[in-house]
C-alpha atoms as a PDB file:
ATOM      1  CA  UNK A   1       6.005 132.731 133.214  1.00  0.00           C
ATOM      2  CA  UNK A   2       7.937 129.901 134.929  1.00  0.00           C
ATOM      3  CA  UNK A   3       7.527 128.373 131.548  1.00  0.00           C
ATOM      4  CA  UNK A   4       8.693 130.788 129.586  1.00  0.00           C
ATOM      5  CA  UNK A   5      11.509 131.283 131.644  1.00  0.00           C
ATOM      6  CA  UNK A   6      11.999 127.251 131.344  1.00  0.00           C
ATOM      7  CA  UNK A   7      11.478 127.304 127.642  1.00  0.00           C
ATOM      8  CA  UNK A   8      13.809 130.531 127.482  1.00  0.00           C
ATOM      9  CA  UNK A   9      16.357 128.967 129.429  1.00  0.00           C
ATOM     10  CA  UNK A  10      15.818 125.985 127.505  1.00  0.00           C
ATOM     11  CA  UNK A  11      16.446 127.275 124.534  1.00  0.00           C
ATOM     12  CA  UNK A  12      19.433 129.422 125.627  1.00  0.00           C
ATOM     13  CA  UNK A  13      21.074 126.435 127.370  1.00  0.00           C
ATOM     14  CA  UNK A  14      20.487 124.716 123.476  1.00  0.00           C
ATOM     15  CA  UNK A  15      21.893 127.808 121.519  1.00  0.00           C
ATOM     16  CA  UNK A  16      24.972 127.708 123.994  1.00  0.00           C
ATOM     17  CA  UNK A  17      25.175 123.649 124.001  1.00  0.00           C
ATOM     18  CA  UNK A  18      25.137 124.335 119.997  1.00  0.00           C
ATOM     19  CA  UNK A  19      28.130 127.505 120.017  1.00  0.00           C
ATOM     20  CA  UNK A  20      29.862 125.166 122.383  1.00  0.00           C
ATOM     21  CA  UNK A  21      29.475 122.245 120.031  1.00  0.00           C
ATOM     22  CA  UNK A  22      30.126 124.196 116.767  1.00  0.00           C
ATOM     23  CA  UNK A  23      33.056 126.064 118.796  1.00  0.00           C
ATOM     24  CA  UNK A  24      34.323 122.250 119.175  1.00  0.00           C
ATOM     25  CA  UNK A  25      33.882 121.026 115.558  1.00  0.00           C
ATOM     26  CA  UNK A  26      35.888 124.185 115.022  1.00  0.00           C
ATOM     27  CA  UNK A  27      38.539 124.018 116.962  1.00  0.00           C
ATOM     28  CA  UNK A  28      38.528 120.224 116.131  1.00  0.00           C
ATOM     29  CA  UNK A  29      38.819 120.638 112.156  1.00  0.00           C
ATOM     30  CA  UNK A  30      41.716 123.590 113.021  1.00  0.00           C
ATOM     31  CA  UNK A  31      43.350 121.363 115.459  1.00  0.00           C
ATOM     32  CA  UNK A  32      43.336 118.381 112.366  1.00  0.00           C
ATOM     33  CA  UNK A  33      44.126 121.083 109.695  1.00  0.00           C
ATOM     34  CA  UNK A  34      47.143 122.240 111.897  1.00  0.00           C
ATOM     35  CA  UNK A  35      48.087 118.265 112.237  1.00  0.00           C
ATOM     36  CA  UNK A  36      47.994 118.222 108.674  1.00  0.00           C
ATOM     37  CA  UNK A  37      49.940 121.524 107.817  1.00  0.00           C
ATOM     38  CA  UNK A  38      52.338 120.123 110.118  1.00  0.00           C
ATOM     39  CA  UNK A  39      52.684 116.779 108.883  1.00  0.00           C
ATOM     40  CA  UNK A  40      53.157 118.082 105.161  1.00  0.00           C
ATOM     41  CA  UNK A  41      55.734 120.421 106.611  1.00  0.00           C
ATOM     42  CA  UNK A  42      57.158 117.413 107.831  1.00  0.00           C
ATOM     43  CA  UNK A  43      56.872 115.780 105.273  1.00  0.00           C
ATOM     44  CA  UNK A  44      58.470 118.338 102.812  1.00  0.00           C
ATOM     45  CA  UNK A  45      61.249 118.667 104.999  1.00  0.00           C
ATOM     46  CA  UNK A  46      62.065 115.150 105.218  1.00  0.00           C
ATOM     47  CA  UNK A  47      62.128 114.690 101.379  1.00  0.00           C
ATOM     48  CA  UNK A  48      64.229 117.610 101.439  1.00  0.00           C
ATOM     49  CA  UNK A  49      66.883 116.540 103.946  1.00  0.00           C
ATOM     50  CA  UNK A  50      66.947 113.082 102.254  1.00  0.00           C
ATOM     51  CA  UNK A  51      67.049 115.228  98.491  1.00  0.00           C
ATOM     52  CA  UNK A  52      70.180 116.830 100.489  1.00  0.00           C
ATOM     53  CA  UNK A  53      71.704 113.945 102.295  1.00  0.00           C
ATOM     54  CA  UNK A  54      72.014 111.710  98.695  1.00  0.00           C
ATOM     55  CA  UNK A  55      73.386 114.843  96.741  1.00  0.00           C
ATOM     56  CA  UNK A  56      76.107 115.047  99.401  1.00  0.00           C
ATOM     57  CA  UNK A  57      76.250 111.415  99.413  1.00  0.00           C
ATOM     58  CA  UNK A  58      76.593 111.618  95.820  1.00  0.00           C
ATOM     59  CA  UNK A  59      79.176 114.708  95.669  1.00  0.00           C
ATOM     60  CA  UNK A  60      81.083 112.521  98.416  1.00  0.00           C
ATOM     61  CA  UNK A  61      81.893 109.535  96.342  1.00  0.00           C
ATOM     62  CA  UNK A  62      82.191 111.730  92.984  1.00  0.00           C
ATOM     63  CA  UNK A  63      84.992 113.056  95.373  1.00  0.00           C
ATOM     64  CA  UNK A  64      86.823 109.974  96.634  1.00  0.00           C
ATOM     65  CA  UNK A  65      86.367 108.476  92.839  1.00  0.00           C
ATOM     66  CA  UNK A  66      88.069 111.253  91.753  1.00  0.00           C
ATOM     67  CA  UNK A  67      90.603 110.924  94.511  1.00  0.00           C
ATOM     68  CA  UNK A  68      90.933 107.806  93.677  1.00  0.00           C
ATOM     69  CA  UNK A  69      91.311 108.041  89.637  1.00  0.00           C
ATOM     70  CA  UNK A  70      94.225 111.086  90.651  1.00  0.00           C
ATOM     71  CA  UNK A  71      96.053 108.504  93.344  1.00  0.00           C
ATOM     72  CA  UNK A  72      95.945 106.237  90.442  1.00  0.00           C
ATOM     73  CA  UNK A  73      96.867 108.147  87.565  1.00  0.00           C
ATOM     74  CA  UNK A  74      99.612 110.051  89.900  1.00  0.00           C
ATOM     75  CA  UNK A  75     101.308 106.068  90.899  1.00  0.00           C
ATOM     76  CA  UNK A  76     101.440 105.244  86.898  1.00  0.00           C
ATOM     77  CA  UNK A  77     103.153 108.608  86.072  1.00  0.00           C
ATOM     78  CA  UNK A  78     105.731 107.485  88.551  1.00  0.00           C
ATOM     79  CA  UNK A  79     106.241 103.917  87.627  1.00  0.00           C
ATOM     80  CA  UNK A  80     106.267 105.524  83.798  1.00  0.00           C
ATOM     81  CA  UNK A  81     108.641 107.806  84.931  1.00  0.00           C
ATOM     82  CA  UNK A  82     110.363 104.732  86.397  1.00  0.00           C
ATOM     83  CA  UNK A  83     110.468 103.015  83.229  1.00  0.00           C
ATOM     84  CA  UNK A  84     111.491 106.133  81.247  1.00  0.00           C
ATOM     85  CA  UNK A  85     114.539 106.649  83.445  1.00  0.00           C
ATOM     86  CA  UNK A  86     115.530 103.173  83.774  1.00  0.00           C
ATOM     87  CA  UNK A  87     115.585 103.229  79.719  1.00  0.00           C
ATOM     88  CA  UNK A  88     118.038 106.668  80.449  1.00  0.00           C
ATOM     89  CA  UNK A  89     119.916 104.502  82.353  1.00  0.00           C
ATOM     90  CA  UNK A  90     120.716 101.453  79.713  1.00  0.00           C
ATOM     91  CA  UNK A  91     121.630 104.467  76.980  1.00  0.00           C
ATOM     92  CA  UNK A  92     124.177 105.915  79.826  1.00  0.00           C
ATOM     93  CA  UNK A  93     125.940 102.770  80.456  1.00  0.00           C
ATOM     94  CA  UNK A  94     125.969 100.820  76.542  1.00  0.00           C
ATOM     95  CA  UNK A  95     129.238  98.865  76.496  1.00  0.00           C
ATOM     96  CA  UNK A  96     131.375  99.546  73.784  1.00  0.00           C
ATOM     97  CA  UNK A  97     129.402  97.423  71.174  1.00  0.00           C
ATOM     98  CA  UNK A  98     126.219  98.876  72.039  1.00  0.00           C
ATOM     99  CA  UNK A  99     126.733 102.099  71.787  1.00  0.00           C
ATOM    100  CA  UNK A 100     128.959 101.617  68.472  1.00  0.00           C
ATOM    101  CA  UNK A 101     126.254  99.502  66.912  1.00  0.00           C
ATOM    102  CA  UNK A 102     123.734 102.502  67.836  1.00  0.00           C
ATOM    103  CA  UNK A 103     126.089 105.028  66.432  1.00  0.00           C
ATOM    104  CA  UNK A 104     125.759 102.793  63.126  1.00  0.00           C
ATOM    105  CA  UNK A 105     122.359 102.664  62.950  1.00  0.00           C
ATOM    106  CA  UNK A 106     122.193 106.364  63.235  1.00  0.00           C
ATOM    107  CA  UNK A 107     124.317 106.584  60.879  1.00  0.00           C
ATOM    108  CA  UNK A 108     122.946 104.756  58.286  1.00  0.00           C
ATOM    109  CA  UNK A 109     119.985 106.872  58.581  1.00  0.00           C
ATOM    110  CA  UNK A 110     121.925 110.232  57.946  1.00  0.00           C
ATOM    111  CA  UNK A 111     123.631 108.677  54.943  1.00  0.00           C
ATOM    112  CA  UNK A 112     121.748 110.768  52.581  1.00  0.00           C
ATOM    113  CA  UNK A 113     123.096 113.615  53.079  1.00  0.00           C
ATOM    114  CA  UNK A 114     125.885 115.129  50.711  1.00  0.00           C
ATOM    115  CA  UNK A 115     128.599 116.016  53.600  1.00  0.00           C
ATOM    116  CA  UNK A 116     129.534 113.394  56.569  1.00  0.00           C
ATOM    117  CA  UNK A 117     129.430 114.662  59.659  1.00  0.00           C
ATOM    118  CA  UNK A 118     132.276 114.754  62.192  1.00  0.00           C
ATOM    119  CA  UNK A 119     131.026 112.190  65.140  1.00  0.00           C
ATOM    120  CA  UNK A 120     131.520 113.936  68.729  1.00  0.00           C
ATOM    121  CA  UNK A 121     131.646 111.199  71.043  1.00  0.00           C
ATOM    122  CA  UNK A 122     132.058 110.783  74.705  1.00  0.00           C
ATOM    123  CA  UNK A 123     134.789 109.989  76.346  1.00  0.00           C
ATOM    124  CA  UNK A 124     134.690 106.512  77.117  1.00  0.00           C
ATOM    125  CA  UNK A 125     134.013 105.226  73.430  1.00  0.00           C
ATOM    126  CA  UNK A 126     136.288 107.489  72.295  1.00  0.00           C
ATOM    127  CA  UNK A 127     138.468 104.638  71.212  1.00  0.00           C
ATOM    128  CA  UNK A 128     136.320 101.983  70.194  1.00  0.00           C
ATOM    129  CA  UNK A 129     134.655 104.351  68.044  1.00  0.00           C
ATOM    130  CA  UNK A 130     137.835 105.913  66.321  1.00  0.00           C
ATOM    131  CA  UNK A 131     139.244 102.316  66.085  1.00  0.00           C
ATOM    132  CA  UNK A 132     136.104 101.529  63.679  1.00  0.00           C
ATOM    133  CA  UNK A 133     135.528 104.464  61.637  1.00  0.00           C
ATOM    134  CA  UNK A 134     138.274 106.809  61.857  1.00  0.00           C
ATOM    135  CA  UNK A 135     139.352 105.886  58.579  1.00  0.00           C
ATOM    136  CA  UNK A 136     135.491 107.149  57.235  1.00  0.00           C
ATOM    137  CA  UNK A 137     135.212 109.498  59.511  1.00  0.00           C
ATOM    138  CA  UNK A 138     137.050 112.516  61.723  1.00  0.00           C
ATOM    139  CA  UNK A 139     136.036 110.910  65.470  1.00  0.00           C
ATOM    140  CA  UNK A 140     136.390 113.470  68.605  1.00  0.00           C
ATOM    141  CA  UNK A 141     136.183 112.883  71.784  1.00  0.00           C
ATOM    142  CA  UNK A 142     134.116 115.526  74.134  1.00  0.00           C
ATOM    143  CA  UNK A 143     134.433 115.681  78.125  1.00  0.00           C
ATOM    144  CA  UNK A 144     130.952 117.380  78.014  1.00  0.00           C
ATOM    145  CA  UNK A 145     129.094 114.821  76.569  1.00  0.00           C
ATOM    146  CA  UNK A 146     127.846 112.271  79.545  1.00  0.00           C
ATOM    147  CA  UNK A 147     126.134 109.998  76.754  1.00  0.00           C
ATOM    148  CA  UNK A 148     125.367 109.875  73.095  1.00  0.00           C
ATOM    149  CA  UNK A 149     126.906 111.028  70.381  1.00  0.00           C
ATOM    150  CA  UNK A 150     127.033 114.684  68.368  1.00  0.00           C
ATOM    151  CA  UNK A 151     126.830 114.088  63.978  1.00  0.00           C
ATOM    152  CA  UNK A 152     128.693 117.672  63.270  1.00  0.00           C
ATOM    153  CA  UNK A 153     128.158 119.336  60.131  1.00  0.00           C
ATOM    154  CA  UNK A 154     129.873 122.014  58.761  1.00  0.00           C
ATOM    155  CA  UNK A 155     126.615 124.813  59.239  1.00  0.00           C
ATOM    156  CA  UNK A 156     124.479 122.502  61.926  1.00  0.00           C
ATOM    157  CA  UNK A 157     124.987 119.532  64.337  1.00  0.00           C
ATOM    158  CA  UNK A 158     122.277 116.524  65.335  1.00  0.00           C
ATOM    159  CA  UNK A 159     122.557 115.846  68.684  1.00  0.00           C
ATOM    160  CA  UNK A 160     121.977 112.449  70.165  1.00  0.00           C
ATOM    161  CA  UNK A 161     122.671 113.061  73.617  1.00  0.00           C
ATOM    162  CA  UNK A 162     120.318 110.842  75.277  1.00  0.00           C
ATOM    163  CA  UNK A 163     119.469 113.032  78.525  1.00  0.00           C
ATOM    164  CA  UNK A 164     118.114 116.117  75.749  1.00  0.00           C
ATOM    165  CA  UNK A 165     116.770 113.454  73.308  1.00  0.00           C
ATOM    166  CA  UNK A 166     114.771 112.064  76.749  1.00  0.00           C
ATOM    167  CA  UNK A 167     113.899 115.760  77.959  1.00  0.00           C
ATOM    168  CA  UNK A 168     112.258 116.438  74.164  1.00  0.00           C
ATOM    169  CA  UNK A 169     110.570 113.212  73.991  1.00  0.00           C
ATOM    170  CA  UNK A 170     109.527 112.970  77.188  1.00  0.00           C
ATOM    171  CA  UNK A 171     105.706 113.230  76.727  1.00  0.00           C
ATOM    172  CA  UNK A 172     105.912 111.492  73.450  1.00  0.00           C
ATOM    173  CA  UNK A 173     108.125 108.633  75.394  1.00  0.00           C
ATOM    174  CA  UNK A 174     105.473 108.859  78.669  1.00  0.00           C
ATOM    175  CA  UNK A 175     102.420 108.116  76.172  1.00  0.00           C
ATOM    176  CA  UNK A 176     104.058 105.235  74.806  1.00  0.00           C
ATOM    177  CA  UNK A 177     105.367 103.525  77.801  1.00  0.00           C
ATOM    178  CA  UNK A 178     101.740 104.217  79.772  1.00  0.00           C
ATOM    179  CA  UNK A 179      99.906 102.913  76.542  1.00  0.00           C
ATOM    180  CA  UNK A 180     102.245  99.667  76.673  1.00  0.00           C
ATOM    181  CA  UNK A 181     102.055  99.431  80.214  1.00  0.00           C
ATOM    182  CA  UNK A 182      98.190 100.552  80.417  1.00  0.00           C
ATOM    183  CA  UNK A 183      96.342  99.479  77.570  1.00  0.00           C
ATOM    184  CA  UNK A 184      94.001  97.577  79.416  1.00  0.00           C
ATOM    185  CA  UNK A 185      93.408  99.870  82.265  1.00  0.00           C
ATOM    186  CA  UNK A 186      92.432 103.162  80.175  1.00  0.00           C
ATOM    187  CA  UNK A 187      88.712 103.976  81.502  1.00  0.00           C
ATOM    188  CA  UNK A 188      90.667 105.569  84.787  1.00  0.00           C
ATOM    189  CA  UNK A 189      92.546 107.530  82.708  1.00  0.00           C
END
C-alpha cells in the first residue's frame, strides 16, 4: 500500500507537474499573443498617426502655398494698379500739344460720321484747342471736365474723359498691364 500510495502520489504529483506545465505553455502563448495584439495595435496606430501627421503636413504647405500665391497675386494687383494710375496721371497733365495731338487722333477716327461733333474740352486747353480748330469746329470749354475731351452730337455724345474711360476699362487695362508686366511669371497666377 505504501506503493500504491507512492505510485498514486507519483502520478498525481505528474498530472499536476503536467496542468502546471500546460497552465504555463498557456499562459505563455496568451502572454505572446497579447504581445502581439499589442504590437499590431501599435503598429496600426503608428501608421495612422504618421498617415495623419503628413496629411496635415501636406494641408499645411497647400496652405502657406496658397498664402503665398494670394500675397503674390495681391502685390501685382497693386503695382498694376500702380501702373494703371500712373498712366491716369500722364492723360491728366498732357501739355497743350499732347492733349491736342490726342484730340486729333480721336478725331480722325470719328471722321466717318455724317455730322461733326461739337468738342467739349477742359478748361485749360480751352485755347489751344479753339486756336486750332475753331474754324472746323464749335470748341467749348467745360469747368466739369478734369481731363479729356466730350465729341457732342446733336442726339448722343462720346466721352473721352479719361477717369470714366479708366473706370470702364479697368479690367480690360489690368489684364494688359499684368500680361506685359507678368508674362513670364503666369504659373502663380
Amino acid at each position: 500500500m505504501e506503493r500504491l500510495l507512492e505510485v498514486l502520489e507519483a502520478k498525481s504529483f505528474a498530472q499536476a507537474q503536467q496542468t502546471i506545465d500546460d497552465s504555463v505553455r498557456e499562459a505563455q502563448r496568451m502572454k505572446e499573443g497579447m504581445l502581439e495584439e499589442a504590437r499590431q495595435r501599435f503598429d496600426r496606430r503608428a501608421k495612422q498617426d504618421q498617415q495623419k501627421a503628413l496629411l496635415l503636413e501636406k494641408q499645411e504647405l497647400t496652405r502657406l502655398r496658397q498664402a503665398a500665391i494670394n500675397q503674390t497675386n495681391a502685390l501685382k494687383e497693386t503695382l498694376v494698379n500702380q501702373v494703371i494710375e500712373s498712366v491716369k496721371v500722364y492723360f491728366d497733365t498732357l501739355s497743350d500739344t499732347e492733349y491736342f495731338h490726342l484730340l486729333e487722333q480721336i478725331l480722325d477716327r470719328y471722321q466717318d460720321t455724317q455730322e461733326r461733333p461739337r468738342l467739349i474740352v477742359c478748361e485749360r486747353y480751352y485755347e489751344y484747342t479753339l486756336e486750332r480748330l475753331g474754324q472746323a469746329y464749335q470748341v467749348l470749354a467745360s469747368s466739369k471736365l478734369e481731363s479729356g475731351f466730350i465729341f457732342s452730337y446733336r442726339t448722343y455724345d462720346v466721352n473721352f474723359q479719361v477717369d470714366q474711360i479708366f473706370a470702364y476699362y479697368h479690367e480690360e487695362f489690368s489684364r494688359k498691364v499684368a500680361q506685359m508686366m507678368f508674362e513670364d511669371s503666369d504659373e502663380t497666377s
